[in-house]
Protein backbone atom coordinates (compact mmCIF):
# COMPACT_ATOMS: atom_id res chain seq x y z
CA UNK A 1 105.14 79.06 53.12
CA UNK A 2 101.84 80.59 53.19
CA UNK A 3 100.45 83.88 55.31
CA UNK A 4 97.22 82.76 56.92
CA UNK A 5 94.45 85.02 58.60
CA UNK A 6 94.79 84.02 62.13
CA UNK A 7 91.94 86.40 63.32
CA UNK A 8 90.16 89.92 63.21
CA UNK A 9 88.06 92.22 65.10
CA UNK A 10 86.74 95.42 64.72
CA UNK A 11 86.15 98.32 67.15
CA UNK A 12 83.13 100.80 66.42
CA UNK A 13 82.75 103.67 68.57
CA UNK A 14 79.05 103.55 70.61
CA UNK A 15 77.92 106.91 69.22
CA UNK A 16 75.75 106.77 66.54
CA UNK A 17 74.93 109.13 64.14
CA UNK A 18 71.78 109.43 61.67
CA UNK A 19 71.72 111.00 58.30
CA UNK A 20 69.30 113.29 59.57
CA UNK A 21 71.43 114.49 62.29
CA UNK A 22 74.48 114.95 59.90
CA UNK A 23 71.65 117.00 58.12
CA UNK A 24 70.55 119.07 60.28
CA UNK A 25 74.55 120.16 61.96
CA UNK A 26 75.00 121.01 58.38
CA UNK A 27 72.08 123.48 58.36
CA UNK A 28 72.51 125.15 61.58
CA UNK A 29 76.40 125.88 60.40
CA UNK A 30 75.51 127.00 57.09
CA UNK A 31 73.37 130.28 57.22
CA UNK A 32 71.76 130.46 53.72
CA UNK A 33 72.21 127.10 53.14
CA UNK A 34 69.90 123.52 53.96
CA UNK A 35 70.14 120.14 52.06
CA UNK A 36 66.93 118.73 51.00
CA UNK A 37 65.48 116.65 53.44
CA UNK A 38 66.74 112.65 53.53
CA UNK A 39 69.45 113.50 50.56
CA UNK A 40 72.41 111.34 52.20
CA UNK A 41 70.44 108.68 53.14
CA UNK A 42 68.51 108.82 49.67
CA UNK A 43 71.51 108.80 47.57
CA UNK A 44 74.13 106.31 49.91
CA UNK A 45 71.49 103.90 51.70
CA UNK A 46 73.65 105.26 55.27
CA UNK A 47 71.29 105.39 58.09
CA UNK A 48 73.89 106.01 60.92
CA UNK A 49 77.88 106.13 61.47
CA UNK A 50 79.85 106.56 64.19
CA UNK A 51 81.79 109.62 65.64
CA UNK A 52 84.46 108.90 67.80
CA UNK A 53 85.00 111.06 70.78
CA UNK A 54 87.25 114.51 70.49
CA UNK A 55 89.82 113.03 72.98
CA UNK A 56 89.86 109.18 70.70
CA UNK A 57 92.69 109.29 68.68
CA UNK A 58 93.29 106.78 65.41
CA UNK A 59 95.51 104.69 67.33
CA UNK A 60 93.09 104.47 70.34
CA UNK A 61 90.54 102.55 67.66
CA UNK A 62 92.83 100.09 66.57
CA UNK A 63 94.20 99.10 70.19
CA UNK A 64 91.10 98.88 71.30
CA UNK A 65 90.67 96.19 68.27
CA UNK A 66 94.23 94.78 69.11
CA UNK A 67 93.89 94.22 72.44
CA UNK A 68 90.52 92.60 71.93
CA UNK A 69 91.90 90.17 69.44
CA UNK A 70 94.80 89.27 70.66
CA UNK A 71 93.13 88.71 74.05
CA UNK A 72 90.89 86.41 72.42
CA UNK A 73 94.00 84.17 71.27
CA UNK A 74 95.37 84.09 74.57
CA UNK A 75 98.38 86.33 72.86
CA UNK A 76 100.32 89.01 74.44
CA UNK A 77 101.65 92.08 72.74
CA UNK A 78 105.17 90.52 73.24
CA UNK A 79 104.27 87.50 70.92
CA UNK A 80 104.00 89.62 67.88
CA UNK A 81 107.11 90.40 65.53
CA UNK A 82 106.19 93.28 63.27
CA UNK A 83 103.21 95.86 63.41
CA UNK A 84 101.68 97.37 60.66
CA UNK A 85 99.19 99.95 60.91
CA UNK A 86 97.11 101.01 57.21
CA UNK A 87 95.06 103.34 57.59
CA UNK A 88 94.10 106.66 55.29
CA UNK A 89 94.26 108.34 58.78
CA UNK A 90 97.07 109.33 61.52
CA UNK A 91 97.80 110.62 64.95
CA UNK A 92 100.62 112.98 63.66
CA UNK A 93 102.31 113.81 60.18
CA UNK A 94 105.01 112.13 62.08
CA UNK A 95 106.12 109.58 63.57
CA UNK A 96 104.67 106.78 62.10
CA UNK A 97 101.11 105.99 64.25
CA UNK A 98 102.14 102.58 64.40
CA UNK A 99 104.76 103.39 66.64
CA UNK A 100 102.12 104.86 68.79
CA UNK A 101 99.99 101.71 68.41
CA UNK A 102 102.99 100.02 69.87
CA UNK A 103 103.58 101.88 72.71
CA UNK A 104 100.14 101.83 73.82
CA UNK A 105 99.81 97.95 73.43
CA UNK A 106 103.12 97.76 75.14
CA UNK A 107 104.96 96.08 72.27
CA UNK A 108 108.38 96.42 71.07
CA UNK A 109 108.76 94.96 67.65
CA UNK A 110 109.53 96.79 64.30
CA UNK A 111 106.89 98.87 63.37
CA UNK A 112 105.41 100.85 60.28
CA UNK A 113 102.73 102.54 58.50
CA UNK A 114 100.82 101.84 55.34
CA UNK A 115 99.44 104.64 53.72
CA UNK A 116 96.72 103.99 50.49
CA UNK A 117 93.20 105.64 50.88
CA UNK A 118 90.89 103.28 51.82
CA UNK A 119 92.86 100.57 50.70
CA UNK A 120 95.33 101.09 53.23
CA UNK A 121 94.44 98.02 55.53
CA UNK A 122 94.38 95.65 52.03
CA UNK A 123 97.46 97.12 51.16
CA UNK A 124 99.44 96.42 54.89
CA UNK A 125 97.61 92.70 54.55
CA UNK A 126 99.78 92.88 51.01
CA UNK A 127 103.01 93.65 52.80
CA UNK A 128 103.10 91.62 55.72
CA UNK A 129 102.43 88.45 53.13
CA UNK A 130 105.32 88.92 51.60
CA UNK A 131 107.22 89.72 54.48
CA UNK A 132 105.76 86.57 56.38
CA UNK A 133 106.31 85.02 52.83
CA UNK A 134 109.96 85.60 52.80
CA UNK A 135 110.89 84.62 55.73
CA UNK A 136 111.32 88.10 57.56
CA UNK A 137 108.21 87.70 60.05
CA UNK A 138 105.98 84.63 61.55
CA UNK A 139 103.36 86.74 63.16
CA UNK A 140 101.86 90.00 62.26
CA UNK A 141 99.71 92.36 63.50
CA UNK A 142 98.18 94.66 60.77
CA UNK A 143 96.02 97.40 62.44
CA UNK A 144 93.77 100.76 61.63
CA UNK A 145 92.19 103.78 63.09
CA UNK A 146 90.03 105.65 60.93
CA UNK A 147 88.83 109.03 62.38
CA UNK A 148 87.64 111.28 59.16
CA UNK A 149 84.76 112.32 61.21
CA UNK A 150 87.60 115.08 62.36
CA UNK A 151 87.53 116.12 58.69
CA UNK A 152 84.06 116.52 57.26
CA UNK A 153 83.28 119.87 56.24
CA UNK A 154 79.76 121.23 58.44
CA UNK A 155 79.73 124.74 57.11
CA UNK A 156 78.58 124.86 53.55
CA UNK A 157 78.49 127.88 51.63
CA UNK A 158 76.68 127.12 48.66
CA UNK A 159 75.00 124.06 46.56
CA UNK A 160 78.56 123.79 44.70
CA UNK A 161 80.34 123.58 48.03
CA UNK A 162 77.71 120.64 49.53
CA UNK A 163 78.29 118.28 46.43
CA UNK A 164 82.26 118.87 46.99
CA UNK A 165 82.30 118.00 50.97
CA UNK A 166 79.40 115.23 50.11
CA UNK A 167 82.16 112.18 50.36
CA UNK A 168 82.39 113.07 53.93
CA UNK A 169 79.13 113.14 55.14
CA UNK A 170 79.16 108.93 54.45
CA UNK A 171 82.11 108.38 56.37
CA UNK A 172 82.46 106.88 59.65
CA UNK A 173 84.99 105.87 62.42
CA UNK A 174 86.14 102.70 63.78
CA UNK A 175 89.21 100.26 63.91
CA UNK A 176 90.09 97.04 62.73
CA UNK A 177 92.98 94.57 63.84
CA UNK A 178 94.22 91.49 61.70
CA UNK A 179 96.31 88.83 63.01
CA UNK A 180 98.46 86.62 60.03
CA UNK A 181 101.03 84.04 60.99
CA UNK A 182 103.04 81.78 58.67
CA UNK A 183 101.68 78.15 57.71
CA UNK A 184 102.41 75.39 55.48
CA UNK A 185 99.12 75.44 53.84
CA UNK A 186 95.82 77.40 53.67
CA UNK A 187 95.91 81.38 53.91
CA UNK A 188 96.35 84.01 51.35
CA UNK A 189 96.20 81.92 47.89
CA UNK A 190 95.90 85.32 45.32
CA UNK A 191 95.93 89.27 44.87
CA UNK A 192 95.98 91.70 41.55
CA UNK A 193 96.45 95.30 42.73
CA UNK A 194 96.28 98.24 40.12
CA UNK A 195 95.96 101.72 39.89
CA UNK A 196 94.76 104.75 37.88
CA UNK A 197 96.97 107.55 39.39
CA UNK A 198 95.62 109.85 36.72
CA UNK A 199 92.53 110.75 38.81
CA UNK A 200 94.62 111.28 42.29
CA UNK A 201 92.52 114.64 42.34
CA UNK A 202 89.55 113.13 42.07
CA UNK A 203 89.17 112.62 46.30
CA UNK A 204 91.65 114.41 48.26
CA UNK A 205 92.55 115.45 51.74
CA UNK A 206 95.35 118.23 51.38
CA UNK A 207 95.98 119.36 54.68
CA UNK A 208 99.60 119.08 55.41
CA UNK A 209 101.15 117.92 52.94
CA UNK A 210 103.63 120.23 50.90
CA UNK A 211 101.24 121.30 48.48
CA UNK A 212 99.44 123.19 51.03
CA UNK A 213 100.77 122.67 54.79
CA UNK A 214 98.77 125.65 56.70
CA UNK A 215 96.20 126.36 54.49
CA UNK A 216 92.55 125.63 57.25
CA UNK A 217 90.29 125.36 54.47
CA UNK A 218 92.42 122.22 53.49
CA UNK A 219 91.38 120.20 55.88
CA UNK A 220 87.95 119.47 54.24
CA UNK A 221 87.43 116.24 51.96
CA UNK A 222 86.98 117.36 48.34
CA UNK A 223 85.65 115.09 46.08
CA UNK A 224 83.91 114.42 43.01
CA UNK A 225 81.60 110.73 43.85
CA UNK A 226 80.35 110.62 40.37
CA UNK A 227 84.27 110.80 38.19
CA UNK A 228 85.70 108.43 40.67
CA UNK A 229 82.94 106.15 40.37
CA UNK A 230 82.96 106.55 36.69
CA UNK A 231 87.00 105.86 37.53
CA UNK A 232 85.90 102.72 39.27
CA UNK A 233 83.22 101.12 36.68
CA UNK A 234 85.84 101.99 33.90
CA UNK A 235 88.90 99.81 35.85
CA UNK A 236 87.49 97.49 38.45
CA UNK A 237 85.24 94.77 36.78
CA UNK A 238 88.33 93.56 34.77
CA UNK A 239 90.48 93.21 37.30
CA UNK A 240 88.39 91.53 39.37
CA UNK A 241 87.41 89.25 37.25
CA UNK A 242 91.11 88.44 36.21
CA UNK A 243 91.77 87.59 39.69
CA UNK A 244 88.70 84.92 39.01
CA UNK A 245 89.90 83.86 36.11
CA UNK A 246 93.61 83.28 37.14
CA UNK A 247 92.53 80.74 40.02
CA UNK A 248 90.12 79.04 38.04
CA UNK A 249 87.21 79.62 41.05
CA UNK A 250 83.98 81.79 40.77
CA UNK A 251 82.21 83.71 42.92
CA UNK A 252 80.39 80.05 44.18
CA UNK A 253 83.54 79.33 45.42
CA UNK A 254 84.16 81.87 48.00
CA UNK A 255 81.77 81.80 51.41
CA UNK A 256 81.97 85.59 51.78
CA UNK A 257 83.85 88.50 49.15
CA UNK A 258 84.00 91.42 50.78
CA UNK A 259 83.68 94.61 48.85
CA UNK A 260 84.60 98.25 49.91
CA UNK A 261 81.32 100.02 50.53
CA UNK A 262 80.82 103.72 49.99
CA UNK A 263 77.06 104.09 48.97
CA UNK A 264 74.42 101.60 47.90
CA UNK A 265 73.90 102.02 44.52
CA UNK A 266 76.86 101.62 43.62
CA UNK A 267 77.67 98.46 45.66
CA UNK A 268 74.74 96.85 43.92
CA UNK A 269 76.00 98.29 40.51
CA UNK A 270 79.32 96.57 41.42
CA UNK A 271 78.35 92.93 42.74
CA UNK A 272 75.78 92.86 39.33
CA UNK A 273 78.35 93.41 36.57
CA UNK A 274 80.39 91.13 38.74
CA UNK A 275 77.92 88.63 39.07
CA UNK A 276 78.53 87.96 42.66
CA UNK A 277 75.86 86.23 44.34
CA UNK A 278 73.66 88.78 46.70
CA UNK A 279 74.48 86.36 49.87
CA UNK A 280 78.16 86.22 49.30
CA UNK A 281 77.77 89.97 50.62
CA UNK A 282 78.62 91.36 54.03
CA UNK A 283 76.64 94.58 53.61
CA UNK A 284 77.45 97.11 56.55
CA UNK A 285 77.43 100.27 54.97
CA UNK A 286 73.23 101.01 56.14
CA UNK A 287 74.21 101.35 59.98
CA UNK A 288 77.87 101.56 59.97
CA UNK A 289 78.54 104.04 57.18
CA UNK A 290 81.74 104.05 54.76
CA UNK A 291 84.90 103.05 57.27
CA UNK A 292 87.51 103.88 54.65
CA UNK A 293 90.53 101.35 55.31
CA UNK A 294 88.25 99.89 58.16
CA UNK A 295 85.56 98.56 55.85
CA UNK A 296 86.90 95.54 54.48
CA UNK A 297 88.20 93.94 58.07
CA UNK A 298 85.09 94.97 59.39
CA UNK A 299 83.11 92.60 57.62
CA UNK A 300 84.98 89.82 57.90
CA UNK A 301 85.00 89.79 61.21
CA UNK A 302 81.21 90.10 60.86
CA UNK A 303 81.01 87.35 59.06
CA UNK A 304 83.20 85.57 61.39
CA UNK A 305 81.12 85.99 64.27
CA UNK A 306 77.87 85.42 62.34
CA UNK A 307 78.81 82.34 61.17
CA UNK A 308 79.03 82.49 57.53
CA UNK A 309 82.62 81.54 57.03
CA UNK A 310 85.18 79.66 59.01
CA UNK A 311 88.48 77.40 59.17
CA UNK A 312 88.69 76.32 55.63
CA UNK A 313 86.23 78.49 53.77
CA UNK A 314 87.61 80.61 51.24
CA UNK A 315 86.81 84.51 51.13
CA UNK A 316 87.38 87.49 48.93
CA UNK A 317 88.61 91.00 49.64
CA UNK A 318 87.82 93.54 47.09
CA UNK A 319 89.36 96.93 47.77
CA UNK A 320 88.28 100.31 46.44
CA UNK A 321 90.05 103.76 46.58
CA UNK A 322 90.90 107.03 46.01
CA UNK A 323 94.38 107.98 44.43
CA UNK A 324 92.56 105.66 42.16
CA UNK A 325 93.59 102.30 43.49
CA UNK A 326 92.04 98.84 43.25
CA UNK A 327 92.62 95.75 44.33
CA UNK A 328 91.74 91.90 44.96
CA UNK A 329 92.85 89.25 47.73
CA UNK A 330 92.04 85.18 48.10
CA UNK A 331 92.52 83.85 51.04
CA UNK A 332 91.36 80.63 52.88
CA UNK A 333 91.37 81.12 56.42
C-alpha cells in the first residue's frame, strides 16, 4: 500500500505587496532609521507578497484551499478520515488549528497539527503516509495557513535591529491543501528527513512559548539569514543527494523538484551544487514571496495547472527550515 497525491491547491490572498512598499512602512515607523533604497528586492529577488487581511485567520487560508480542492473532486468534507494541518503558524496556542479547520469545513474526523518551521506541510505529508501506510487512514487531508505577515517587525531602531527582523520582510501569506488517498501503486516512493537542532536559535519566533510568554517585543522574527544558510549549504546537498542516490534516479528523472524558496541567490546556489536542471524549477518566490510551510504545495499545484507534470510523472519535494530541519520526498502522482 502506497499514499498517493490525489490533488492540491493553493490560496493566495489578492493583496499584493512590493518591496518598495515594505520599504517605505519600515521608514515611516522607524524615526532615525531608512533602508537603502531596493535592499529586499536586491538581496531576495521578492518583488511582491501577499498580506492577508486583519480579520483572515490561518485557518481561513487553508479552507479556502480545502474547499476549493475538494470541490474540484466532487468530495465533501464528510469523505475525508483524518485532517492534518502543518503549518509554522496558528489561530491559538491552543487548541490545535486543525480542529478549527474542521469545524469551518464542517468535518468531523480526527484531527491534528503538525508543527516544523517551514517544513511543517512536508512534515504532515510525512505523517499521513505512514498513517495511510499502515492502515489507520484511506484519505487525508493535509492543510496550512501561513499568516507571518502578523509578525514582521515595522519599527526598526537601528542598522543592527533591520538585519535581525530582515527574515520577515520576505515572507508572505497564503494556504495550501493536499489531498492523499491509499493505492496499490504509484504515490510517495521515498523521503530522508534530518536535522541540525544545534542552530534552533538561529530563526526564532518566541512569543508564547515558556521561555518568554508575555514578553511584546517577542513577537518579532529574529534571525540570522547568513548562519542558517551557512547551516543549510553545510547539511543539505548530502542529503539530497542520498535521497538520489538511494532510488537510483537523477534529477532527469523527476518532471518538477520543488525546492523551499527564501531568496534568490541562494535558490540558485542550491539547484547548482545540486545539479538540478534550471527547468525542473517551479520558481515563485519573485511575485509570491517566501510562504514558509506554504511554499512547497504551492508550486506543485503550479505546476499542476501549468502543465508541467501530471498522472504518472514523478516530482521532488525539497524542504528547508529553521530549527534546522531538512528534508526530501519522491512521489509519482
Amino acid at each position: 500500500m502506497r499514499a498517493r497525491i490525489v490533488g492540491v491547491e493553493a490560496h493566495l490572498p489578492p493583496a499584493l505587496v512590493s518591496s518598495a512598499q515594505v520599504e517605505r512602512r519600515i521608514a515611516e515607523h522607524s524615526p532615525g532609521f531608512v533602508p537603502h533604497a531596493s535592499i529586499v528586492e536586491r538581496l531576495t529577488g521578492i518583488r511582491h507578497r501577499h498580506y492577508a487581511a486583519d480579520d483572515v485567520q490561518a485557518s481561513d487560508l487553508a479552507v479556502a484551499a480545502a474547499d476549493k480542492l475538494l470541490a474540484g473532486h466532487g468530495l465533501a468534507a464528510s469523505d475525508v478520515d483524518l485532517i492534518v494541518f502543518g503549518s509554522a503558524s496558528q489561530d491559538l496556542i491552543e487548541p490545535a488549528t486543525a480542529h478549527i479547520v474542521a469545524a469551518k469545513l464542517g468535518a468531523s474526523c480526527p484531527v491534528f497539527d503538525v508543527k516544523n518551521a517551514c517544513n511543517s506541510f512536508l512534515n504532515a505529508i510525512q505523517l499521513a503516509e505512514a498513517l495511510i501506510v499502515a492502515g489507520q487512514h484511506r484519505r487525508v487531508l493535509v492543510c496550512s495557513g501561513e499568516v507571518p505577515s502578523r509578525a514582521i517587525r515595522w519599527q526598526v531602531r537601528d542598522r543592527a535591529q533591520f538585519i535581525d527582523a530582515f527574515a520577515g520582510y520576505t515572507l508572505s501569506d497564503g494556504g495550501a491543501a493536499m489531498l492523499l488517498e491509499a493505492a496499490a501503486s504509484g504515490g510517495i516512493f521515498h523521503r530522508r528527513f534530518a536535522a541540525d537542532s544545534t542552530a534552533w536559535d538561529v530563526g526564532t519566533l518566541p512569543a508564547g512559548g515558556t521561555m518568554r510568554p508575555r514578553d511584546p517585543d517577542a513577537t518579532y522574527f529574529s534571525g540570522d539569514g547568513r548562519r542558517l544558510r551557512d547551516v543549510f549549504v553545510r547539511n543539505g546537498a548530502r542529503l539530497f543527494l542520498e535521497a538520489l542516490g538511494d532510488t537510483g534516479l537523477t534529477w532527469d528523472d523527476f518532471a518538477v523538484v520543488a525546492v523551499h524558496q527564501v531568496a534568490l541567490p541562494y535558490l540558485e546556489q542550491l539547484r547548482a551544487g545540486l545539479g538540478i536542471p534550471a527547468d525542473r524549477l517551479v520558481v515563485t518566490l519573485p511575485e509570491h514571496g517566501n510562504l514558509a510551510s506554504v511554499t512547497l504545495p504551492l508550486q506543485l499545484a503550479t505546476a499542476i495547472q501549468d502543465g508541467r507534470c501530471g498522472p504518472g510523472d514523478r516530482v521532488a519535494l525539497i524542504g528547508l527550515a529553521g530549527g534546522v530541519s531538512l528534508g526530501v520526498l519522491f512521489a509519482e502522482l
